[in-house]
N, C-alpha and C. Protein backbone atom coordinates (compact mmCIF):
# COMPACT_ATOMS: atom_id res chain seq x y z
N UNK A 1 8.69 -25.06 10.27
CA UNK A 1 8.25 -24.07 9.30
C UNK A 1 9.32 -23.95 8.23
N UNK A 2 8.99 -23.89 7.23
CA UNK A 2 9.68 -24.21 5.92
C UNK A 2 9.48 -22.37 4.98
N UNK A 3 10.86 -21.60 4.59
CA UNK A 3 10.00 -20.61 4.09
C UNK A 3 10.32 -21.13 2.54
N UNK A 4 9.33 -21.25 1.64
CA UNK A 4 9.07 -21.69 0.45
C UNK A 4 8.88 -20.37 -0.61
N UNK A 5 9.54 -19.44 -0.15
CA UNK A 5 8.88 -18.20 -0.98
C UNK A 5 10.23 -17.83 -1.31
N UNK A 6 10.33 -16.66 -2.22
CA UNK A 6 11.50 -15.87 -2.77
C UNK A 6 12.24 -15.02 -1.86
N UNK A 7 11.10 -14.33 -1.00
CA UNK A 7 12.10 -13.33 0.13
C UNK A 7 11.93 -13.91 1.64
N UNK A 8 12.96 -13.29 2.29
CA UNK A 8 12.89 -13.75 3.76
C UNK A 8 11.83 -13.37 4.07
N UNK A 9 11.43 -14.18 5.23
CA UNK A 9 9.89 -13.99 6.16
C UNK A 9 10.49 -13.13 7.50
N UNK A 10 10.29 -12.08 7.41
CA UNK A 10 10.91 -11.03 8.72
C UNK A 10 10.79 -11.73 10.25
N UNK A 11 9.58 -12.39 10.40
CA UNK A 11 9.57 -13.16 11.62
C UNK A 11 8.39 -14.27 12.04
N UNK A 12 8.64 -15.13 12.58
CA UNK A 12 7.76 -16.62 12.28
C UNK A 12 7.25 -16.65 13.38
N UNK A 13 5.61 -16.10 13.88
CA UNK A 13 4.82 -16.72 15.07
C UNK A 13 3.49 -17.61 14.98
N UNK A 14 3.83 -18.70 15.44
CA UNK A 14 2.99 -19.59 15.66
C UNK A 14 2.32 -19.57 17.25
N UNK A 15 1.12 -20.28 17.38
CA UNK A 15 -0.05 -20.35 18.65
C UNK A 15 -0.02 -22.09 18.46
N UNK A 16 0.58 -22.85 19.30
CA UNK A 16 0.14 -24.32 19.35
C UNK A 16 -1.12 -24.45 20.56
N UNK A 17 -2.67 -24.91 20.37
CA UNK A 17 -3.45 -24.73 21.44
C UNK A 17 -3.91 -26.27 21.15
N UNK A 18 -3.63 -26.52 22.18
CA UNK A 18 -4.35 -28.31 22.96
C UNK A 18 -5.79 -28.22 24.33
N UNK A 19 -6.32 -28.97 23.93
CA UNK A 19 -7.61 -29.06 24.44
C UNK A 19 -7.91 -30.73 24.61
N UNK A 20 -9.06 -30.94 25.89
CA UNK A 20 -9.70 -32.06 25.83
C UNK A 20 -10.69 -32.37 25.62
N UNK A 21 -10.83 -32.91 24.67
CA UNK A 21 -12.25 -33.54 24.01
C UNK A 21 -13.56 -33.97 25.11
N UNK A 22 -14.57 -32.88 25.40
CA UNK A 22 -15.37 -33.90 26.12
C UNK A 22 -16.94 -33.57 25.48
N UNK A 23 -17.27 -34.83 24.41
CA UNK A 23 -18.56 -34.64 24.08
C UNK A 23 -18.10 -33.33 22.92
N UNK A 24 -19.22 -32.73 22.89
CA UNK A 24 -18.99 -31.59 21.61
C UNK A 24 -17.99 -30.63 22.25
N UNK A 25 -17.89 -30.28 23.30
CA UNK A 25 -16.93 -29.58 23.93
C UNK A 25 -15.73 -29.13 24.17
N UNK A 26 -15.08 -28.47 24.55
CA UNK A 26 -13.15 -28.76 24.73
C UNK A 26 -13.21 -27.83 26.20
N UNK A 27 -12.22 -28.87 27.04
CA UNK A 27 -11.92 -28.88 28.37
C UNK A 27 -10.49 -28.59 28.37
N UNK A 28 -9.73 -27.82 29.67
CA UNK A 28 -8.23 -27.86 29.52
C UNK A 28 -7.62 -26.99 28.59
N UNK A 29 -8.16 -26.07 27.91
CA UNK A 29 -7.40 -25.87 27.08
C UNK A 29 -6.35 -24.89 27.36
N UNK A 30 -5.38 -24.79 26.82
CA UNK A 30 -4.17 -24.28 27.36
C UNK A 30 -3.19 -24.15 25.85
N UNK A 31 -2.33 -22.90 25.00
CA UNK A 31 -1.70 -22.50 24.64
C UNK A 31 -0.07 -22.53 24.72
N UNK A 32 0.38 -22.43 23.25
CA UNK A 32 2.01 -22.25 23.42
C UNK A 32 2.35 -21.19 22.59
N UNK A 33 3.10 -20.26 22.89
CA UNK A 33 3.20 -19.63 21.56
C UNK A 33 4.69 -19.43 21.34
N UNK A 34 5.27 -19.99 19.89
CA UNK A 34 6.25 -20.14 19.17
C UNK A 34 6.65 -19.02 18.43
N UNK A 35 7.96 -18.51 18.29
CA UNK A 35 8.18 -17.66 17.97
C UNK A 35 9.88 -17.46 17.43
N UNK A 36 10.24 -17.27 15.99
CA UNK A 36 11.20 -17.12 15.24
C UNK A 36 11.75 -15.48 14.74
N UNK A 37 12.34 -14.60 15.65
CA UNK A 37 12.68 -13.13 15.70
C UNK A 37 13.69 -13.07 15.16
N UNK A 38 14.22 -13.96 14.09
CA UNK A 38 15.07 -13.54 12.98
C UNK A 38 14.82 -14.04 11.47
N UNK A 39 14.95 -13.45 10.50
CA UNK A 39 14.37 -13.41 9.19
C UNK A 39 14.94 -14.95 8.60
N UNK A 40 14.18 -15.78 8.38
CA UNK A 40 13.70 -16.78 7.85
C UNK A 40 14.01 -17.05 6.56
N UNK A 41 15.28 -16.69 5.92
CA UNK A 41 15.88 -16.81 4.38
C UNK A 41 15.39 -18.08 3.67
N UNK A 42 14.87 -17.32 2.29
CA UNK A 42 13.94 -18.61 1.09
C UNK A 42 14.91 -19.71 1.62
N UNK A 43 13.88 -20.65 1.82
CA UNK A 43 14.90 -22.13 1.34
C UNK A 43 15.71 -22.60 2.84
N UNK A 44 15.13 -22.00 3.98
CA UNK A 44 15.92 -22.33 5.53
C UNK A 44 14.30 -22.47 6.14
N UNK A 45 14.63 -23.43 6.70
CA UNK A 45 13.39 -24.11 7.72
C UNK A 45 13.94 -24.24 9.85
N UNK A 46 12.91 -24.17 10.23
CA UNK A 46 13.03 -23.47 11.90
C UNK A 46 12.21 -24.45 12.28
N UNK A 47 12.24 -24.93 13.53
CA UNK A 47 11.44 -26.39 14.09
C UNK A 47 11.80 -26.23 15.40
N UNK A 48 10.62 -26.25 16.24
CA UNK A 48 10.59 -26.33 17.76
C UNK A 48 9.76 -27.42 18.16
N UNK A 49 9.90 -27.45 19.60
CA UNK A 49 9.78 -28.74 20.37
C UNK A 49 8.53 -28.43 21.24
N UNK A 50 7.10 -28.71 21.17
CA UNK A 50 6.09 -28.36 21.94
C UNK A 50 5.25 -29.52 22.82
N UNK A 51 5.21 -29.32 24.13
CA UNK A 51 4.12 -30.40 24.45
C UNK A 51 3.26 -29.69 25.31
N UNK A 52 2.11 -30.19 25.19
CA UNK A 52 0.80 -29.55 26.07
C UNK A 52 -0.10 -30.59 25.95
N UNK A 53 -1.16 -30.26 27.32
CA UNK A 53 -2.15 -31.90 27.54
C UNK A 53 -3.02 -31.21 26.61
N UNK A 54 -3.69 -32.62 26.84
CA UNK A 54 -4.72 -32.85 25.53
C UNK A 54 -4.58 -34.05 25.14
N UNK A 55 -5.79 -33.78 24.03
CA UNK A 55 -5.81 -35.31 23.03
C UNK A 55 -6.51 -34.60 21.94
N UNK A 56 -6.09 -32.95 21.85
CA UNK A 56 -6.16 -32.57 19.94
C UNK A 56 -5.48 -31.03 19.95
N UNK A 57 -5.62 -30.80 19.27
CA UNK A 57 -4.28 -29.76 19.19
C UNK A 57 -4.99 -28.93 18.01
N UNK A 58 -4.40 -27.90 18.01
CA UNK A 58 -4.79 -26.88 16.09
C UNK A 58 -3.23 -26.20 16.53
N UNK A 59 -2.69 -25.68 14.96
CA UNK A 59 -1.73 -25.11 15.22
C UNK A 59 -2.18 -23.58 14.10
N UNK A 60 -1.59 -22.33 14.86
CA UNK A 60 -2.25 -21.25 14.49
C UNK A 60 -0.88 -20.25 13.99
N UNK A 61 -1.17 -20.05 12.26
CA UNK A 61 0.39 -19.23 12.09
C UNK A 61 -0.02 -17.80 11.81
N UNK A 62 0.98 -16.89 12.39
CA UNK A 62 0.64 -15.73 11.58
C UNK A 62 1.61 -15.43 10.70
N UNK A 63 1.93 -15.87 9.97
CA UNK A 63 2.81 -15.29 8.59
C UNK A 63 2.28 -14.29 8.28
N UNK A 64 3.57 -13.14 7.80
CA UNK A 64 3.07 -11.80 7.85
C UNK A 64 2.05 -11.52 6.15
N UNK A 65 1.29 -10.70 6.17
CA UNK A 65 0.37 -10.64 4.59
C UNK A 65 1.11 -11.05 3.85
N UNK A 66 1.18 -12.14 2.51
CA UNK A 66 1.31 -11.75 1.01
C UNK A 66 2.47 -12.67 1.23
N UNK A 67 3.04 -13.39 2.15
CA UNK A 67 4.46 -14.26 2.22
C UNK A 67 3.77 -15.89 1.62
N UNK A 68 2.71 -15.88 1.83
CA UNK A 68 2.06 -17.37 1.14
C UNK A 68 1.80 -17.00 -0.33
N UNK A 69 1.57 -16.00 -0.58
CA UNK A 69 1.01 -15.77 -1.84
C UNK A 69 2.66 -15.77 -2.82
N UNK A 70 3.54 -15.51 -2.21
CA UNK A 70 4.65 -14.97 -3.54
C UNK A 70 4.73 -16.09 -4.41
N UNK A 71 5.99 -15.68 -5.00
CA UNK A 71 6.56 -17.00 -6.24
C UNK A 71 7.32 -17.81 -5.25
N UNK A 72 7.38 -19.11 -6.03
CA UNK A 72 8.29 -19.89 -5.31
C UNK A 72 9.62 -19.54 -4.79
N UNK A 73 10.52 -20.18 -4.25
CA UNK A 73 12.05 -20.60 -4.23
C UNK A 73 12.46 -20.98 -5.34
N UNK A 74 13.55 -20.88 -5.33
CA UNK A 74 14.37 -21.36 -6.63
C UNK A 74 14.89 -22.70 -6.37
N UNK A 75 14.54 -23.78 -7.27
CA UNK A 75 15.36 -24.86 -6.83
C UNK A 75 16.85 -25.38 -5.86
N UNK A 76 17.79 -24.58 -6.34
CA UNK A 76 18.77 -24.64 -5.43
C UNK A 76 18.34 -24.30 -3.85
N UNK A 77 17.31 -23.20 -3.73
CA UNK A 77 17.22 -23.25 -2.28
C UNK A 77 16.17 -24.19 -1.62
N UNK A 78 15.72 -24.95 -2.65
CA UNK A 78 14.87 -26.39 -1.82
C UNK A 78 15.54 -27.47 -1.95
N UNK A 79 16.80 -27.53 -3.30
CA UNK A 79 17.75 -28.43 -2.65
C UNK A 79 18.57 -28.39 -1.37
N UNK A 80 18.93 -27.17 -0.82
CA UNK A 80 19.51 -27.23 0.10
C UNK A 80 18.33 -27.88 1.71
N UNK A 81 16.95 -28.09 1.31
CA UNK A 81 16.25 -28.31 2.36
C UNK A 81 16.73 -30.04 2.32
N UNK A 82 17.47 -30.65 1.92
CA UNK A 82 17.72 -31.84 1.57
C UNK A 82 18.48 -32.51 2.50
N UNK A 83 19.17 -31.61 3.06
CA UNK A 83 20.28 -31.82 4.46
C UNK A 83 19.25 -31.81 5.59
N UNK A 84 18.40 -31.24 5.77
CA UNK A 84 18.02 -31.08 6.91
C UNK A 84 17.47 -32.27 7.47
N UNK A 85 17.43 -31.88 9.08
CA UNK A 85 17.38 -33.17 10.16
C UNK A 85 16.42 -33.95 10.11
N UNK A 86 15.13 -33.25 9.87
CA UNK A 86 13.62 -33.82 9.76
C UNK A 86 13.72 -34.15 8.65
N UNK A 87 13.02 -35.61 8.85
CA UNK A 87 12.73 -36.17 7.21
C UNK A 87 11.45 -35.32 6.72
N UNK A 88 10.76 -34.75 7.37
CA UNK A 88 9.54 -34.40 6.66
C UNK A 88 10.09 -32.95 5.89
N UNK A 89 11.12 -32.22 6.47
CA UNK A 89 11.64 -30.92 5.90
C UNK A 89 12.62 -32.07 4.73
N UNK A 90 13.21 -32.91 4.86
CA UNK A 90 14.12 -33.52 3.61
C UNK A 90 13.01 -34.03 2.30
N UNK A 91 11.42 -34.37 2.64
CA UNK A 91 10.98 -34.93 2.07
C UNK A 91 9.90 -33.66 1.17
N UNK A 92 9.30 -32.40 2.11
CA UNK A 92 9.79 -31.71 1.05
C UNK A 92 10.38 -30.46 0.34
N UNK A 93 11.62 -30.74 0.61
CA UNK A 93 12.92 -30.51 -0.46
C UNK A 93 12.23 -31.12 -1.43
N UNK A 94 12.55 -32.61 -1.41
CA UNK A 94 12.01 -33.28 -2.52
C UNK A 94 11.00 -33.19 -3.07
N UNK A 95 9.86 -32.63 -3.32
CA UNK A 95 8.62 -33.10 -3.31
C UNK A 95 8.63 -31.42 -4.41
N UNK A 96 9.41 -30.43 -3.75
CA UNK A 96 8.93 -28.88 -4.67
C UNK A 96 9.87 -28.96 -5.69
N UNK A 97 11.29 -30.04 -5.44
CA UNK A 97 12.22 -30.07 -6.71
C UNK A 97 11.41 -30.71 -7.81
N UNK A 98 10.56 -31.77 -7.43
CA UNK A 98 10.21 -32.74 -8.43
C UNK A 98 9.48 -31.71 -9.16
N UNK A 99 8.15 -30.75 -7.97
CA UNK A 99 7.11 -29.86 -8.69
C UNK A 99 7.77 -28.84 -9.89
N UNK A 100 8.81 -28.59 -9.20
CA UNK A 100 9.89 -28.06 -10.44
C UNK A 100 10.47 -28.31 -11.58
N UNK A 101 10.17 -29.66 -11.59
CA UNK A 101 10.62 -30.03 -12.44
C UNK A 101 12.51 -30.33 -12.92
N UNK A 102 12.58 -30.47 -11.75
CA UNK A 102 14.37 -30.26 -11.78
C UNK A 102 15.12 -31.54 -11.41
N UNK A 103 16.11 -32.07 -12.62
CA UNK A 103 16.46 -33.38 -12.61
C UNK A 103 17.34 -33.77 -11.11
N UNK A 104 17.07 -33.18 -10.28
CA UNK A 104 18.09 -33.95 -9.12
C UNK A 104 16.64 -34.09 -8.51
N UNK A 105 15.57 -34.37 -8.72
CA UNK A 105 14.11 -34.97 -8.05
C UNK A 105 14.35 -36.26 -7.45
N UNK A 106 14.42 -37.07 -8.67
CA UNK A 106 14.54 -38.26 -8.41
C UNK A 106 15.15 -39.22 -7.62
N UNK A 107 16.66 -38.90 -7.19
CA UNK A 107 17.64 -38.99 -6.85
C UNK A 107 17.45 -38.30 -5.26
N UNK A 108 16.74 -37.18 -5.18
CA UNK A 108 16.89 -36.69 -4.20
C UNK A 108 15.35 -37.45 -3.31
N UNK A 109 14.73 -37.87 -4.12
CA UNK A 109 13.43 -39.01 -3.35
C UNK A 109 13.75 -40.03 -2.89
N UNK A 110 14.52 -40.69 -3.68
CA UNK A 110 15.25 -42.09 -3.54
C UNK A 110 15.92 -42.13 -2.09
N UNK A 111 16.93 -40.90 -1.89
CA UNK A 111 18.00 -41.14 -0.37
C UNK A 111 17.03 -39.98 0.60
N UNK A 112 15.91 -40.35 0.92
CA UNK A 112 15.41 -39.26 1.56
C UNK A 112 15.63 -40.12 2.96
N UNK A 113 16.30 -41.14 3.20
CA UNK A 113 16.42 -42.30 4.48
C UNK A 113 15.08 -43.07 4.93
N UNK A 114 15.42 -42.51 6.13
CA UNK A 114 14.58 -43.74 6.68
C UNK A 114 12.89 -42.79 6.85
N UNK A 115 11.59 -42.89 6.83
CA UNK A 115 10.82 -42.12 6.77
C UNK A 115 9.60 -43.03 7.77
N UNK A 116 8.38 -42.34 7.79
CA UNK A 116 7.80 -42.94 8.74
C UNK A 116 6.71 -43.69 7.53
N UNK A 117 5.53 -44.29 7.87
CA UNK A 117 4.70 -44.86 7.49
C UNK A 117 4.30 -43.88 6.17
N UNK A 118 3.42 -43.30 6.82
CA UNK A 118 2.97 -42.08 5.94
C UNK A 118 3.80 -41.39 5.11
N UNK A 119 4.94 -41.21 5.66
CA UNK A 119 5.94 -40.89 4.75
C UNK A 119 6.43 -40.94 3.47
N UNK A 120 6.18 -42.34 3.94
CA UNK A 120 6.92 -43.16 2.94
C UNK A 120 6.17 -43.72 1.75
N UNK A 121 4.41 -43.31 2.44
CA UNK A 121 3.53 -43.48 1.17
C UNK A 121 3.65 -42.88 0.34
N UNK A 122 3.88 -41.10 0.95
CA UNK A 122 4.20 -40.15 0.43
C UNK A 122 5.40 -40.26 -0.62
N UNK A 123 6.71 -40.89 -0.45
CA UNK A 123 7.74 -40.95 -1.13
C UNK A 123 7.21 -41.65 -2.59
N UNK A 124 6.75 -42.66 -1.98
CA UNK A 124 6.23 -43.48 -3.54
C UNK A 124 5.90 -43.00 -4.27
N UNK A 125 4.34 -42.18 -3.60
CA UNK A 125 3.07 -41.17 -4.76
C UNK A 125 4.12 -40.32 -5.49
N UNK A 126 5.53 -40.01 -4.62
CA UNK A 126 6.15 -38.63 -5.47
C UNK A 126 7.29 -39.40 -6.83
N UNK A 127 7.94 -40.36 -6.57
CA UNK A 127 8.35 -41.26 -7.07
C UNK A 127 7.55 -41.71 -8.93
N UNK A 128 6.62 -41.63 -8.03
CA UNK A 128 5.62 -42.47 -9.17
C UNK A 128 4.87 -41.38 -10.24
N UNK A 129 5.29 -39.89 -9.51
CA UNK A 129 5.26 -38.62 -10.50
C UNK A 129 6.47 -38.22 -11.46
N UNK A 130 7.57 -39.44 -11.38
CA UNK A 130 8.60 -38.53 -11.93
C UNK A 130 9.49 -39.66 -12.68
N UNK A 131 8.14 -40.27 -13.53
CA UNK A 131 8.71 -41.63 -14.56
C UNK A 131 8.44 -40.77 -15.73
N UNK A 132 8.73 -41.53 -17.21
CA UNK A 132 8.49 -40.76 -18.00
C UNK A 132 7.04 -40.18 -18.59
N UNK A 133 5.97 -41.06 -18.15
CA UNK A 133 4.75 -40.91 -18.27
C UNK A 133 3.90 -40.82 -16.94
N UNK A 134 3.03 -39.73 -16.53
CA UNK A 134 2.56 -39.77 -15.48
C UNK A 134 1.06 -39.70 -15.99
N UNK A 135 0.30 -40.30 -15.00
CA UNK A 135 -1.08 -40.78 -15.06
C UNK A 135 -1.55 -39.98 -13.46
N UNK A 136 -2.52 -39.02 -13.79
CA UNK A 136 -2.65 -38.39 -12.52
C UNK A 136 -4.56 -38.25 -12.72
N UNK A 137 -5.09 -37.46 -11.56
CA UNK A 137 -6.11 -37.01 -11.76
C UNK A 137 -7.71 -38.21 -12.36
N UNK A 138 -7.62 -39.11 -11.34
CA UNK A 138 -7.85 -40.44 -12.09
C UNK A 138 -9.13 -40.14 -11.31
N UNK A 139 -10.65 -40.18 -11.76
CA UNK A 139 -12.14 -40.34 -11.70
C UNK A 139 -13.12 -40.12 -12.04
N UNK A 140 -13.66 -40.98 -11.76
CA UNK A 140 -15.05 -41.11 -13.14
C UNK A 140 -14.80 -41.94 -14.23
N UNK A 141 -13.82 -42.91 -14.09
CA UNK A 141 -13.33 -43.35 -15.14
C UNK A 141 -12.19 -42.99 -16.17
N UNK A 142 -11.68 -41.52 -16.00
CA UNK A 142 -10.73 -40.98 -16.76
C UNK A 142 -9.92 -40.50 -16.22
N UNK A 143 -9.01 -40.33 -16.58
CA UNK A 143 -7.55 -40.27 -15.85
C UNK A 143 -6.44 -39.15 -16.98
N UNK A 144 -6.37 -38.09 -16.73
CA UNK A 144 -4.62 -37.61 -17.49
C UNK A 144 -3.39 -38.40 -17.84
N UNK A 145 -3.00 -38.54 -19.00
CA UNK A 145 -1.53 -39.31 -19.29
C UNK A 145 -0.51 -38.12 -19.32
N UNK A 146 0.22 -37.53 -19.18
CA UNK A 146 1.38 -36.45 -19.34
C UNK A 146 2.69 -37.41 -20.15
N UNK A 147 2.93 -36.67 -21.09
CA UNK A 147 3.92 -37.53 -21.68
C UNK A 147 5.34 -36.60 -21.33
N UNK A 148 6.28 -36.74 -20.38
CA UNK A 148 7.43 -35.99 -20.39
C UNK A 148 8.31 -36.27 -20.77
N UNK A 149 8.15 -36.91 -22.30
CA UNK A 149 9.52 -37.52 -22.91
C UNK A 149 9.32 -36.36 -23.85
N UNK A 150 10.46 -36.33 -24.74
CA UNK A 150 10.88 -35.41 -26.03
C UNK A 150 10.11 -36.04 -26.94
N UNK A 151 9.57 -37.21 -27.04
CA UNK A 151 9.29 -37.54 -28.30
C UNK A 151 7.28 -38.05 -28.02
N UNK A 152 6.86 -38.51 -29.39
CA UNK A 152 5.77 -38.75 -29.84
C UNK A 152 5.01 -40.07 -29.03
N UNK A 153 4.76 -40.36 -28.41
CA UNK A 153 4.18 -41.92 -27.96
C UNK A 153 2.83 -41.99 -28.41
N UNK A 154 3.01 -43.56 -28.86
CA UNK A 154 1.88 -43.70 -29.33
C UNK A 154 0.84 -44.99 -28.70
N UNK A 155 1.55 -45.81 -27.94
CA UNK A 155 0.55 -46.64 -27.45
C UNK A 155 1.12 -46.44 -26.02
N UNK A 156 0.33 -46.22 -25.15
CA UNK A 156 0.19 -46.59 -23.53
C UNK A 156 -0.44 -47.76 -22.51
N UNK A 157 0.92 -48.21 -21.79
CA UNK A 157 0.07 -48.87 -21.01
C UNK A 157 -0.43 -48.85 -19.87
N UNK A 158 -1.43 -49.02 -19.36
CA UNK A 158 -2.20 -48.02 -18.01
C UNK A 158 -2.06 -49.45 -16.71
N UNK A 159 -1.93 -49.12 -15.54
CA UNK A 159 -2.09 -49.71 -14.69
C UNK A 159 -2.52 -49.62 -13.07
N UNK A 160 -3.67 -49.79 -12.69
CA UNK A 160 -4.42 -49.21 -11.35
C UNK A 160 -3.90 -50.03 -10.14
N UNK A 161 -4.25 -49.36 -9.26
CA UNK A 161 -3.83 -50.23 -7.99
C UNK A 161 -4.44 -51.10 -7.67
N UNK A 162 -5.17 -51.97 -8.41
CA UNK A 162 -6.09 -52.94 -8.05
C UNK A 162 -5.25 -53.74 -9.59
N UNK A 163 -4.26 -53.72 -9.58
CA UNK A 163 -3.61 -54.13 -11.27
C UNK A 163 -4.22 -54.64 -12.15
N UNK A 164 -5.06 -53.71 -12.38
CA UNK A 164 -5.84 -54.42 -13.85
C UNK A 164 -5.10 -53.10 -14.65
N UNK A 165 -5.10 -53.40 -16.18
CA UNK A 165 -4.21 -52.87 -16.99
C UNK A 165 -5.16 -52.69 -18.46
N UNK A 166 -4.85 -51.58 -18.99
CA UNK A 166 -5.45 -51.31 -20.28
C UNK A 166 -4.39 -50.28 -21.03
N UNK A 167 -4.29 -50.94 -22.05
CA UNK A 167 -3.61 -50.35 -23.66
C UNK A 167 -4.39 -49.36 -24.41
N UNK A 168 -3.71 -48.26 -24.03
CA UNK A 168 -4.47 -47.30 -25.10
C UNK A 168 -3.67 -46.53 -26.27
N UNK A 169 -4.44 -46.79 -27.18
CA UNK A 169 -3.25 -45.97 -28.74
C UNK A 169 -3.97 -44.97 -28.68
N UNK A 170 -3.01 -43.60 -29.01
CA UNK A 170 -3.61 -42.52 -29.27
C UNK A 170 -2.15 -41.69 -29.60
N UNK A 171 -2.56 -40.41 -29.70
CA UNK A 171 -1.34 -39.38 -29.90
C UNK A 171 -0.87 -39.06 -28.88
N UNK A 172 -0.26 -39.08 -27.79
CA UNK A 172 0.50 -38.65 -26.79
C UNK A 172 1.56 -37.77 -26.96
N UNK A 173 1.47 -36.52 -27.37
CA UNK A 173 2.08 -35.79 -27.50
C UNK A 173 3.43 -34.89 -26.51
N UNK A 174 4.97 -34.74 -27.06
CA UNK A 174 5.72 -34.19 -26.13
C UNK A 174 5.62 -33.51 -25.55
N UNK A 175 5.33 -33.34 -23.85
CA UNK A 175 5.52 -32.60 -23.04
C UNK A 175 3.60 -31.77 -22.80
N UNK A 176 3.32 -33.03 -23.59
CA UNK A 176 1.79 -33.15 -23.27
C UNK A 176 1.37 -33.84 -22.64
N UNK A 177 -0.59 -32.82 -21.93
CA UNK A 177 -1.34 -34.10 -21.23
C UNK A 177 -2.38 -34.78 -22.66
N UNK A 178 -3.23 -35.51 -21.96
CA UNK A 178 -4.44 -36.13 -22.93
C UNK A 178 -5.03 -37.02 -21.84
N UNK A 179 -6.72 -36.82 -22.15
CA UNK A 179 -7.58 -37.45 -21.24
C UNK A 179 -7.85 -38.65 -21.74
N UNK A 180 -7.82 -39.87 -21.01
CA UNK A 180 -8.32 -41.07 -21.51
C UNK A 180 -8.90 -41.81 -20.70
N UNK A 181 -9.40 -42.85 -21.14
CA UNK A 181 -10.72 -43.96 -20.43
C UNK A 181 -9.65 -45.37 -19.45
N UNK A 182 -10.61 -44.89 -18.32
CA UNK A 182 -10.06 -46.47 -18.20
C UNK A 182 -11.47 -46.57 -17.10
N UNK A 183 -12.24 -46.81 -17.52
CA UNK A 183 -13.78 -47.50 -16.34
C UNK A 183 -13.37 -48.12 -15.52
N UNK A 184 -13.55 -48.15 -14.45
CA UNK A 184 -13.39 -48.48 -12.69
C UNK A 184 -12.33 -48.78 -12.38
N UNK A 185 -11.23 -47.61 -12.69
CA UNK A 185 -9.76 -47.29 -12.31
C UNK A 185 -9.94 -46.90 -11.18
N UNK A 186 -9.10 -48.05 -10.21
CA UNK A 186 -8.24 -47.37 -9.27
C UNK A 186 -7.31 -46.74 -8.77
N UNK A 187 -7.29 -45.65 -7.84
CA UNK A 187 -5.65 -45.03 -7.72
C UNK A 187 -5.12 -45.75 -7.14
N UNK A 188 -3.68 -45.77 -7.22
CA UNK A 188 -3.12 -44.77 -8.21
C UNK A 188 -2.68 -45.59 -9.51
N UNK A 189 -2.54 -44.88 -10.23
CA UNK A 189 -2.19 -45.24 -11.95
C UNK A 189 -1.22 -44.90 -12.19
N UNK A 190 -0.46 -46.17 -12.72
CA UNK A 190 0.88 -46.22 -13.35
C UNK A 190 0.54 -46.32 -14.86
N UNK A 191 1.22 -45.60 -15.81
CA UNK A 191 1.49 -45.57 -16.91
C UNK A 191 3.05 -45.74 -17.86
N UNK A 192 3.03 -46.80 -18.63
CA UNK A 192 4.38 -47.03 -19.57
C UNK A 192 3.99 -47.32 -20.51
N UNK A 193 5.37 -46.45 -21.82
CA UNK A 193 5.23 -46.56 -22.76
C UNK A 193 4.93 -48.33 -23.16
N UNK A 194 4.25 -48.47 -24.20
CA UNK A 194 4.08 -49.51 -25.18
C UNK A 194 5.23 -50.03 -26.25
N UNK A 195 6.44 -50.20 -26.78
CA UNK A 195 6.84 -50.28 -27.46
C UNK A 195 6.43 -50.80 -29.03
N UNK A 196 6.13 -50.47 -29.97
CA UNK A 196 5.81 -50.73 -31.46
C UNK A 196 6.33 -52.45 -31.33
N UNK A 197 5.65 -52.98 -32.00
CA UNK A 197 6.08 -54.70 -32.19
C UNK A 197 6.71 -54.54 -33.69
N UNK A 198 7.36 -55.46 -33.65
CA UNK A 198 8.31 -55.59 -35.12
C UNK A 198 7.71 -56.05 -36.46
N UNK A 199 7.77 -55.63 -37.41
CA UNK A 199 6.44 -56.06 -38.43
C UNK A 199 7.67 -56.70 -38.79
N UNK A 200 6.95 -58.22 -39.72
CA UNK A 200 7.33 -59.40 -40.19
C UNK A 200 8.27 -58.66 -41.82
N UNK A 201 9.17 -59.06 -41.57
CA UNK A 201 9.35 -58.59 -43.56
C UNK A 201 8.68 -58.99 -44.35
């Protein structure tokens, strides 16, 4: 449990319940209940060790009213989630710095170590949010460009995971999005600037 909010969480109880699948049914089922009786400071994460039979599980939190709803953490206290033991608590650290927009993102995606499968898909997708042009929100044919450079771009080049590629000129404005075409784009979409070609004297 990760607290992602501005104030401490007074106290952290979770219900881990495992059951056996039989037919539409659940057999076996049997309970754990987890429990954190000291206040949970923005930006400090708590992790316990559960096993129970089964072959499916739900995990049940009661966070007290209105602790999901606040404002975020402040960057510094999701950098500090960066140390921690679990890659999935190191990964995201990383993942709310980037949402933040805060230049140690990148850097802090890059050394997140060693990660698992999924993980590590995960690392890329976040990676691949924090170039200078991001291409998000891709279907139906159209896709968002976000331009997070300071300046004006004017030609883009688009690229799907199936690498087919299309050039689009338009106004790409600083620290702007803009909707554009690309027909039977696949995710995910990479986008880079175009550079101007050199006119002949």
């Amino acid at each position: 449990v990760v607290n992602g909010s501005t104030r401490p969480i007074d106290e952290v109880v979770l219900v881990v319940t495992f059951w056996r699948r039989v037919g539409n049914d659940r057999a076996n089922v049997n309970e754990r209940g987890l429990s954190w009786r000291r206040p949970l400071e923005p930006g400090r994460s708590v992790k316990w060790r559960v096993r129970g039979r089964g072959d499916a599980l739900r995990i049940t939190s009661y966070v007290p009213k209105g602790a999901e709803d606040g404002p975020y953490a402040s960057a510094d206290e999701y950098a500090s989630l960066l140390t921690g033991k679990l890659p999935a608590v190191r990964l995201y650290g990383a993942t709310m710095l980037a949402y933040l927009g805060d230049p140690r993102a990148e850097a802090a995606t890059r050394n997140l170590g060693v990660l698992s499968r999924l993980e590590e898909a995960q690392r890329a997708a976040l990676l691949a949010t924090q170039t200078p042009l991001f291409a998000c929100d891709v279907k139906d044919g159209r896709a968002c460009v976000v331009n997070r450079t300071g300046e004006l771009v004017r030609r883009v080049k688009l690229r799907d995971g199936d690498a087919k590629t299309r050039v689009v000129e338009d106004l790409f404005f600083a620290r702007q999005g803009l909707v554009v075409e690309f027909p039977m784009a696949v995710p995910p979409l990479r986008a880079e600037p175009v550079l101007a070609e050199p006119r002949e004297p």
